[in-house]
N, C-alpha and C. Protein backbone atom coordinates (compact mmCIF):
# COMPACT_ATOMS: atom_id res chain seq x y z
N UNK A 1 112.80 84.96 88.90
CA UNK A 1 112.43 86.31 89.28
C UNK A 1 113.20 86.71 90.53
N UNK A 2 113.75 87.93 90.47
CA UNK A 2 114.09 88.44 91.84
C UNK A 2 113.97 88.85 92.44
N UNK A 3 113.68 88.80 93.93
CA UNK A 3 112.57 90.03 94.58
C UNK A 3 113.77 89.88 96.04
N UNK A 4 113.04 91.85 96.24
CA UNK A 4 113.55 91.61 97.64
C UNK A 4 112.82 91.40 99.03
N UNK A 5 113.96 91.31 99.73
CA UNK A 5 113.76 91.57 101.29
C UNK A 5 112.96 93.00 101.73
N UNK A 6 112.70 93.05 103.29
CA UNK A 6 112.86 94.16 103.60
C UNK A 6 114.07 94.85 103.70
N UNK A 7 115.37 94.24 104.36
CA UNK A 7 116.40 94.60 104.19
C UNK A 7 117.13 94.98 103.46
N UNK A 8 116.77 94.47 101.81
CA UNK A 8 117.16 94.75 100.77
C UNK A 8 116.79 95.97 100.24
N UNK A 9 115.52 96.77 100.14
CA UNK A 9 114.22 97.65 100.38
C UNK A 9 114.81 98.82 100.74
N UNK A 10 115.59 98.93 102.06
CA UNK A 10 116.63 99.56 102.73
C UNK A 10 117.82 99.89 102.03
N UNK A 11 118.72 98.83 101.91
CA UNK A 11 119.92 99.07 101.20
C UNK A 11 119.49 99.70 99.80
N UNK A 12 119.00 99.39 98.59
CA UNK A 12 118.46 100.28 97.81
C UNK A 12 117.86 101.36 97.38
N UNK A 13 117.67 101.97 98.99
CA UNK A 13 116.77 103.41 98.83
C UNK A 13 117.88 103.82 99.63
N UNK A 14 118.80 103.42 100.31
CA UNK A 14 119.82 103.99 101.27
C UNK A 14 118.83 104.43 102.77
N UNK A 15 118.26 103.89 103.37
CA UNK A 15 117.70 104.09 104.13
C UNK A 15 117.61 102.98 105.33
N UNK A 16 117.38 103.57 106.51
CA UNK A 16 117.42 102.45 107.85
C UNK A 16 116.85 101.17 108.02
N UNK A 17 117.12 100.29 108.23
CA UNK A 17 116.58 99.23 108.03
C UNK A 17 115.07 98.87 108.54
N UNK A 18 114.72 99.88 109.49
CA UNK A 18 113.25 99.95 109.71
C UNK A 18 112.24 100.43 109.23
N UNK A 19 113.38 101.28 108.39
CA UNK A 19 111.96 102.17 107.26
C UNK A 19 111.23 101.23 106.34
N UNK A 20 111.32 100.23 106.06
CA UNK A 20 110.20 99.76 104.95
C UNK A 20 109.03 99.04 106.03
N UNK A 21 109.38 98.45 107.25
CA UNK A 21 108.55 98.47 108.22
C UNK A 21 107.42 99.09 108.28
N UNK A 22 108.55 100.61 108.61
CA UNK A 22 107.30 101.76 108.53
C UNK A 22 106.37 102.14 107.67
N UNK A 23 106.66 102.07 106.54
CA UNK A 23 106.49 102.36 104.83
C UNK A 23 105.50 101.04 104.92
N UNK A 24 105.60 99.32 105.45
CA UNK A 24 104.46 98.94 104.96
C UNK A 24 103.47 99.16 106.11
N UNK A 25 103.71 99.41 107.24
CA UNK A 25 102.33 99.52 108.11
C UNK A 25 101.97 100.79 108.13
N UNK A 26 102.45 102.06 107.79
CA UNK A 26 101.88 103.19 107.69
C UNK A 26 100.99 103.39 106.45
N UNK A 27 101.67 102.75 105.10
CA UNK A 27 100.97 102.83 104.12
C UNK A 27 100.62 101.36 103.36
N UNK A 28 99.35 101.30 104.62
CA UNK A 28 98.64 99.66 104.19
C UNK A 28 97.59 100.11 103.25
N UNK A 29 96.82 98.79 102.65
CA UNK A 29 96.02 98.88 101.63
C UNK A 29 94.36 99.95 101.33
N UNK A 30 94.74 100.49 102.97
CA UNK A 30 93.57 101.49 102.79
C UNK A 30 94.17 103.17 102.52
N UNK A 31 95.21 103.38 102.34
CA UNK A 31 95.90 104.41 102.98
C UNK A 31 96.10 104.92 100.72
N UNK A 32 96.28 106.30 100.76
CA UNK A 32 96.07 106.83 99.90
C UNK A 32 97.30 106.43 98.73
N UNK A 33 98.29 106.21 99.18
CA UNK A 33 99.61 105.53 98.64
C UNK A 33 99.71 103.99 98.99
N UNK A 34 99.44 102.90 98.97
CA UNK A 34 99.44 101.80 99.34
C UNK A 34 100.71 101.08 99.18
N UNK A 35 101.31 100.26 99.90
CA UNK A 35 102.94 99.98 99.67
C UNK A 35 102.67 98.81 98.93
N UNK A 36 103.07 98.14 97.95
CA UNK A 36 102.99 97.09 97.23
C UNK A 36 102.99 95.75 98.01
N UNK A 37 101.93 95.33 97.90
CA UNK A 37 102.10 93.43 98.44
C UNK A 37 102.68 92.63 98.33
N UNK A 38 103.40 91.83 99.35
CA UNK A 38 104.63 90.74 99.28
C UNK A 38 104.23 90.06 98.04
N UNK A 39 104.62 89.39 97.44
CA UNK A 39 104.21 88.57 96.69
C UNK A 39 104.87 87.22 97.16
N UNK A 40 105.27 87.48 98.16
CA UNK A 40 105.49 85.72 98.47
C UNK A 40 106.61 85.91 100.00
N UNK A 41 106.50 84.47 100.51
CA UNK A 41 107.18 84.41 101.55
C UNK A 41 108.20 83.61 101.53
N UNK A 42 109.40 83.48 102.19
CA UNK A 42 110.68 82.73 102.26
C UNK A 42 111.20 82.57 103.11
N UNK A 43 111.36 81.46 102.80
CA UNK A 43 112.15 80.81 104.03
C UNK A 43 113.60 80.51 104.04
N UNK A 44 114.39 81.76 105.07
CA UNK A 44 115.64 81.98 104.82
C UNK A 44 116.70 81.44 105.68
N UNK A 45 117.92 80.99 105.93
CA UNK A 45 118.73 80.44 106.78
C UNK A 45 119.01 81.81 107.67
N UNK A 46 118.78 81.14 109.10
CA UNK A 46 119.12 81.99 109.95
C UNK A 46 120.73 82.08 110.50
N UNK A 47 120.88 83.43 110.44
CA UNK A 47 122.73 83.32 110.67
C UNK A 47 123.08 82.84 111.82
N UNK A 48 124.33 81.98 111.94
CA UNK A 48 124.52 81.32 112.97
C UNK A 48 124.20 79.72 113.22
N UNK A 49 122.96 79.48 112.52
CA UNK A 49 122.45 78.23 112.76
C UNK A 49 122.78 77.44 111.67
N UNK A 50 122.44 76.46 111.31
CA UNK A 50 122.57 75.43 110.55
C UNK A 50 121.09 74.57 109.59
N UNK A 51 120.03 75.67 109.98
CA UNK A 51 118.62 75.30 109.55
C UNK A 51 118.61 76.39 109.61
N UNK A 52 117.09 76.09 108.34
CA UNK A 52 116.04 77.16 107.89
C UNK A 52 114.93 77.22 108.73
N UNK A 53 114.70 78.68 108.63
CA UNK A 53 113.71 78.58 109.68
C UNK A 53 112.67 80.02 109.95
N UNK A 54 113.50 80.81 109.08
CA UNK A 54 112.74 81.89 109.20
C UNK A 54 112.01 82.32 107.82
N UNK A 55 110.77 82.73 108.38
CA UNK A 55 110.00 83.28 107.25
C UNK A 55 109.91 84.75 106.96
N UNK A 56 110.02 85.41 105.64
CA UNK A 56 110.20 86.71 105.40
C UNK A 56 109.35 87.39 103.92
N UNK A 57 108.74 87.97 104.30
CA UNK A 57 107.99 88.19 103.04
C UNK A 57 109.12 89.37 102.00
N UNK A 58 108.98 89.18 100.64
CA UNK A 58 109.47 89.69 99.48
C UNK A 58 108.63 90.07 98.57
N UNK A 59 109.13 91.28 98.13
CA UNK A 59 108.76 91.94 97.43
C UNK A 59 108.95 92.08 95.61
N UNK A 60 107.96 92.69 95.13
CA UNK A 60 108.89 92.66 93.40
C UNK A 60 109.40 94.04 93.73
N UNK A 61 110.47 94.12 92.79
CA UNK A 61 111.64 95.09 92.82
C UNK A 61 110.86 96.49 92.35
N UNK A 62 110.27 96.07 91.01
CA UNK A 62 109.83 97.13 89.94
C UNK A 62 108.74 97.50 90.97
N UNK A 63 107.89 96.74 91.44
CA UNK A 63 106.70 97.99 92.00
C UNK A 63 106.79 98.71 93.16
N UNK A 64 108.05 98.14 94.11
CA UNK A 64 108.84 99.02 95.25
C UNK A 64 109.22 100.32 94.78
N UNK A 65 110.31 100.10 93.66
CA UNK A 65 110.41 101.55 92.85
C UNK A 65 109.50 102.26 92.14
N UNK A 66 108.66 101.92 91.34
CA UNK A 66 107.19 102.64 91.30
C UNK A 66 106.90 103.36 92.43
N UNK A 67 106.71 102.38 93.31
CA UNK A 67 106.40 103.18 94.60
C UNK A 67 106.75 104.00 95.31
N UNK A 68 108.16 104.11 95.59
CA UNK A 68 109.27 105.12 96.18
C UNK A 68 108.83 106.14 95.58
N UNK A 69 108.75 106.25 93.81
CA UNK A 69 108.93 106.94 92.92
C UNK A 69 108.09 108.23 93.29
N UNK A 70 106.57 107.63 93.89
CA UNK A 70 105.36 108.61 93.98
C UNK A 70 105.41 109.06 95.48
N UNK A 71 106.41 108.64 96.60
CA UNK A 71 106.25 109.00 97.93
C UNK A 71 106.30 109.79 98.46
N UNK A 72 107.03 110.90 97.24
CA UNK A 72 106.90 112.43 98.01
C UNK A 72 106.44 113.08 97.68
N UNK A 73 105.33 112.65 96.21
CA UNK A 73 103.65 113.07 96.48
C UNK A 73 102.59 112.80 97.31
N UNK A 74 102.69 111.46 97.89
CA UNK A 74 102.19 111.19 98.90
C UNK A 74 102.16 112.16 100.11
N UNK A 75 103.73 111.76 100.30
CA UNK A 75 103.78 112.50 101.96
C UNK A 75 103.12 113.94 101.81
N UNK A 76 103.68 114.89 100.73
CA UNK A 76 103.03 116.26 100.39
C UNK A 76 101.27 116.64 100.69
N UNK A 77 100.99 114.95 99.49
CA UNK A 77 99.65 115.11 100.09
C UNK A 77 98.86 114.89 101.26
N UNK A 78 99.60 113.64 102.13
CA UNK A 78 99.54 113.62 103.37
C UNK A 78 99.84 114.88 104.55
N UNK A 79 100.47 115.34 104.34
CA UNK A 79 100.68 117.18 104.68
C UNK A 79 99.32 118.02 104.74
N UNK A 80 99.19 117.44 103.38
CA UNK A 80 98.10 118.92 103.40
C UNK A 80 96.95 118.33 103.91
N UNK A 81 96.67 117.23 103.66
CA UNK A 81 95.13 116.48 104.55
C UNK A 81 95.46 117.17 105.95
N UNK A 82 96.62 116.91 106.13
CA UNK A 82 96.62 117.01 108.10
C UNK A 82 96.54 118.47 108.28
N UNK A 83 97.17 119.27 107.51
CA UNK A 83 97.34 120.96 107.73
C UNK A 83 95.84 121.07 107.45
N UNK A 84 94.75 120.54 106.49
CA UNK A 84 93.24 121.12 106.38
C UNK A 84 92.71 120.33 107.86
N UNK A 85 93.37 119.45 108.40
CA UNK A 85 92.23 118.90 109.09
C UNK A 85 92.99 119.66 111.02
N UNK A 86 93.87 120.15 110.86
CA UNK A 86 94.65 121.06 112.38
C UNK A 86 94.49 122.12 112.18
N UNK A 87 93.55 122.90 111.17
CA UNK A 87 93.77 124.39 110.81
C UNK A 87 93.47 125.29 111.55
N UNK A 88 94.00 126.31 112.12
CA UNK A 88 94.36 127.16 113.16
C UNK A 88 94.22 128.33 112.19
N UNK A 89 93.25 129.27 112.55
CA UNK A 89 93.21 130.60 112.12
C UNK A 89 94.09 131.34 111.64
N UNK A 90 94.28 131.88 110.29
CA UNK A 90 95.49 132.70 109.67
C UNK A 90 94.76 134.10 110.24
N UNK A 91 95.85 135.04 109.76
CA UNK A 91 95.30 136.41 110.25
C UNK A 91 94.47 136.73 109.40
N UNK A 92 94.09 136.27 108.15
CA UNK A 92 92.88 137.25 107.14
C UNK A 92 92.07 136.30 108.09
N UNK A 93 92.13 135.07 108.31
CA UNK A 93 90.86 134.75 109.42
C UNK A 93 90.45 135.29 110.61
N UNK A 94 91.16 136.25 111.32
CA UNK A 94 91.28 136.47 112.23
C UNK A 94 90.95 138.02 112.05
N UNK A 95 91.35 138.27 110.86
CA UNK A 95 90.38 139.61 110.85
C UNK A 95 88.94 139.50 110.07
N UNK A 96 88.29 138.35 109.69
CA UNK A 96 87.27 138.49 109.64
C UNK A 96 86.45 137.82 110.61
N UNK A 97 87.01 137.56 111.58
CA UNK A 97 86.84 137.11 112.56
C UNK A 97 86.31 138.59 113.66
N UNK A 98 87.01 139.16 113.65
CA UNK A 98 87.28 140.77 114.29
C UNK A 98 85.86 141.52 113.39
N UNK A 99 85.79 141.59 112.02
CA UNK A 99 85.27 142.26 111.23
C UNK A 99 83.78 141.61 111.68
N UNK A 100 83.32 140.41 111.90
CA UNK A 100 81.93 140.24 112.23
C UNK A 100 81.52 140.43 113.37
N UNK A 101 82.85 140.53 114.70
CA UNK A 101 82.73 140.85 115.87
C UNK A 101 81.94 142.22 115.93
N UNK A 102 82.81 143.09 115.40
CA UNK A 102 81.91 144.57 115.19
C UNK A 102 80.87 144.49 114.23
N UNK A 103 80.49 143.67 114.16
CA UNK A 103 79.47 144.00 113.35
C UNK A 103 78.05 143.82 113.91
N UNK A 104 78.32 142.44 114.52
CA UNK A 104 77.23 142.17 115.73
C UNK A 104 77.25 142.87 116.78
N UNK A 105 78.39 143.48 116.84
CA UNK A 105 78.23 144.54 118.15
C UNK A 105 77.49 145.90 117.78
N UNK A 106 77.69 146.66 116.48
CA UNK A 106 76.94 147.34 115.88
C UNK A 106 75.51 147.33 116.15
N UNK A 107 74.87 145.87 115.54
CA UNK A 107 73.63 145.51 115.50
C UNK A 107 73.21 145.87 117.54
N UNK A 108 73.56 145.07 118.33
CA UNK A 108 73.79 145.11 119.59
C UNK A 108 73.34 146.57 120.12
N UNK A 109 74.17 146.97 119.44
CA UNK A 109 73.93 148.76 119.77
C UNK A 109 72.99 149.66 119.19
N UNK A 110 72.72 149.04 118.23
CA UNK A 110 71.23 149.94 117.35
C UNK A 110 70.03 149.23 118.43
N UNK A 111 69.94 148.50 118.42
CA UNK A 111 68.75 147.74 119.41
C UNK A 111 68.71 148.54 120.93
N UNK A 112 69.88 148.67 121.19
CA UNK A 112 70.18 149.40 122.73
C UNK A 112 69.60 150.66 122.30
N UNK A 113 70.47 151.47 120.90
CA UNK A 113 69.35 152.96 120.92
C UNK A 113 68.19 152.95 120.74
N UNK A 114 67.87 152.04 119.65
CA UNK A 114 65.94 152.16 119.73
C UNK A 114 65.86 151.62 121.21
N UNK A 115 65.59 150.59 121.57
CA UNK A 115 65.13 150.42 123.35
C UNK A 115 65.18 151.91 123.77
N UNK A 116 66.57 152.36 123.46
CA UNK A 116 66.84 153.64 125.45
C UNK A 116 65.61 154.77 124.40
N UNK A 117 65.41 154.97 122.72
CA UNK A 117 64.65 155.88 122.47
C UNK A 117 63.09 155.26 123.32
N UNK A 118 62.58 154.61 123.41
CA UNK A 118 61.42 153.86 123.34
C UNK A 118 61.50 154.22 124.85
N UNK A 119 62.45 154.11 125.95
CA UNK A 119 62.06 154.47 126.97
C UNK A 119 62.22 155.92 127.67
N UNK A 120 62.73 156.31 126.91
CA UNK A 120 63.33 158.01 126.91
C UNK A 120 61.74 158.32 126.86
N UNK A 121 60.59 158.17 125.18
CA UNK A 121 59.76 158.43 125.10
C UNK A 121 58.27 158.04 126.24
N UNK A 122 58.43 156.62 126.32
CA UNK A 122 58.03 156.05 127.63
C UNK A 122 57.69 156.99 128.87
N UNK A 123 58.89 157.26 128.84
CA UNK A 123 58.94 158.32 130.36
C UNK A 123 58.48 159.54 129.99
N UNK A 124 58.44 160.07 129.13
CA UNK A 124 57.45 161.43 128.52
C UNK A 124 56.35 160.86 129.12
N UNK A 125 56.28 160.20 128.15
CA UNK A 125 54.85 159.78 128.62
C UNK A 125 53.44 159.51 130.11
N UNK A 126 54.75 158.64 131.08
CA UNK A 126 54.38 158.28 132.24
C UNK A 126 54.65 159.99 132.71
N UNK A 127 55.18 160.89 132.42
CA UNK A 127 55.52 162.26 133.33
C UNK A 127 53.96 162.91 132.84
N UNK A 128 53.85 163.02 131.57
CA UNK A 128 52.58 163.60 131.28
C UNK A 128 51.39 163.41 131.54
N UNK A 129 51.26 162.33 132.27
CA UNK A 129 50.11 161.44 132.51
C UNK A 129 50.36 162.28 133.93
N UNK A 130 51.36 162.06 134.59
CA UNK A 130 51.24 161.89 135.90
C UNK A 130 51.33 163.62 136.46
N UNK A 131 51.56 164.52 135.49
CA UNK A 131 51.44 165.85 135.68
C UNK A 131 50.08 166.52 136.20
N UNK A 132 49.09 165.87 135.46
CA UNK A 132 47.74 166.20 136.61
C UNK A 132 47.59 166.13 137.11
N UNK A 133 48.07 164.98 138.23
CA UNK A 133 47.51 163.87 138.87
C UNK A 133 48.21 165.04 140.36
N UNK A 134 49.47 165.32 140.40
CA UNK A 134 50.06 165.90 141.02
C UNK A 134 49.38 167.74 141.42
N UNK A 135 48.41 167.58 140.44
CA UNK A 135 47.82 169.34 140.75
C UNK A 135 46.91 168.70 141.36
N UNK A 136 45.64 167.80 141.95
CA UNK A 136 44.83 167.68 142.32
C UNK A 136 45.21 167.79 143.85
């Protein structure tokens, strides 16, 4: 069987050698796109030296590409989670935003005219009372 590297991961998608890095810790096994699990580790000769010594996890080929395959449904959908969850008022929000403003202000203001009627009448009242009171 042949599987790759991370490095390999890279060279096959044409991409930086840190991106599958990113690709597996951004999209670990809880995450809505999950990056496929090493299926094994290896132990590879380190350049320069003369012993083995480094360990590197590998991947299967076919479910890397599966995976690539769906990533820019992912990210899309990752987009829109974040755009519903930063959402900042559009202008139809913002005019019904405006539109309930006056509306409670409306209400606000009917209450103010009945009150000022209620004391408009009020004061009839206290004057009529107090119109006798003033002839004695």
């Amino acid at each position: 069987m042949y599987v790759w590297t991370r490095k390999e991961i890279a060279e096959a998608f044409d991409v930086s050698v840190a991106t599958p890095h990113y690709w597996i810790t951004n999209y670990g096994p809880d995450s809505n796109h999950p990056f496929p699990a090493p299926i094994a580790r290896l132990q590879v000769e380190v350049s320069g030296r003369n012993n083995w010594g480094m360990h590197q996890l590998v991947f299967d080929p076919g479910a890397v590409q599966q995976w690539f395959a769906g990533l820019a449904d992912a990210k899309a959908e990752r987009m829109s989670i974040a755009q519903r969850k930063s959402h900042t008022p559009t202008t139809t929000d913002n005019l019904q935003i405006a539109v309930e403003a006056v509306a409670e202000l409306r209400s606000a203001m009917a209450v103010l005219v009945a009150t000022r009627s209620e004391l408009v009448a009020l004061q009839k009242e206290v004057d009529t009372l107090a119109s006798p009171v003033r002839d004695w």
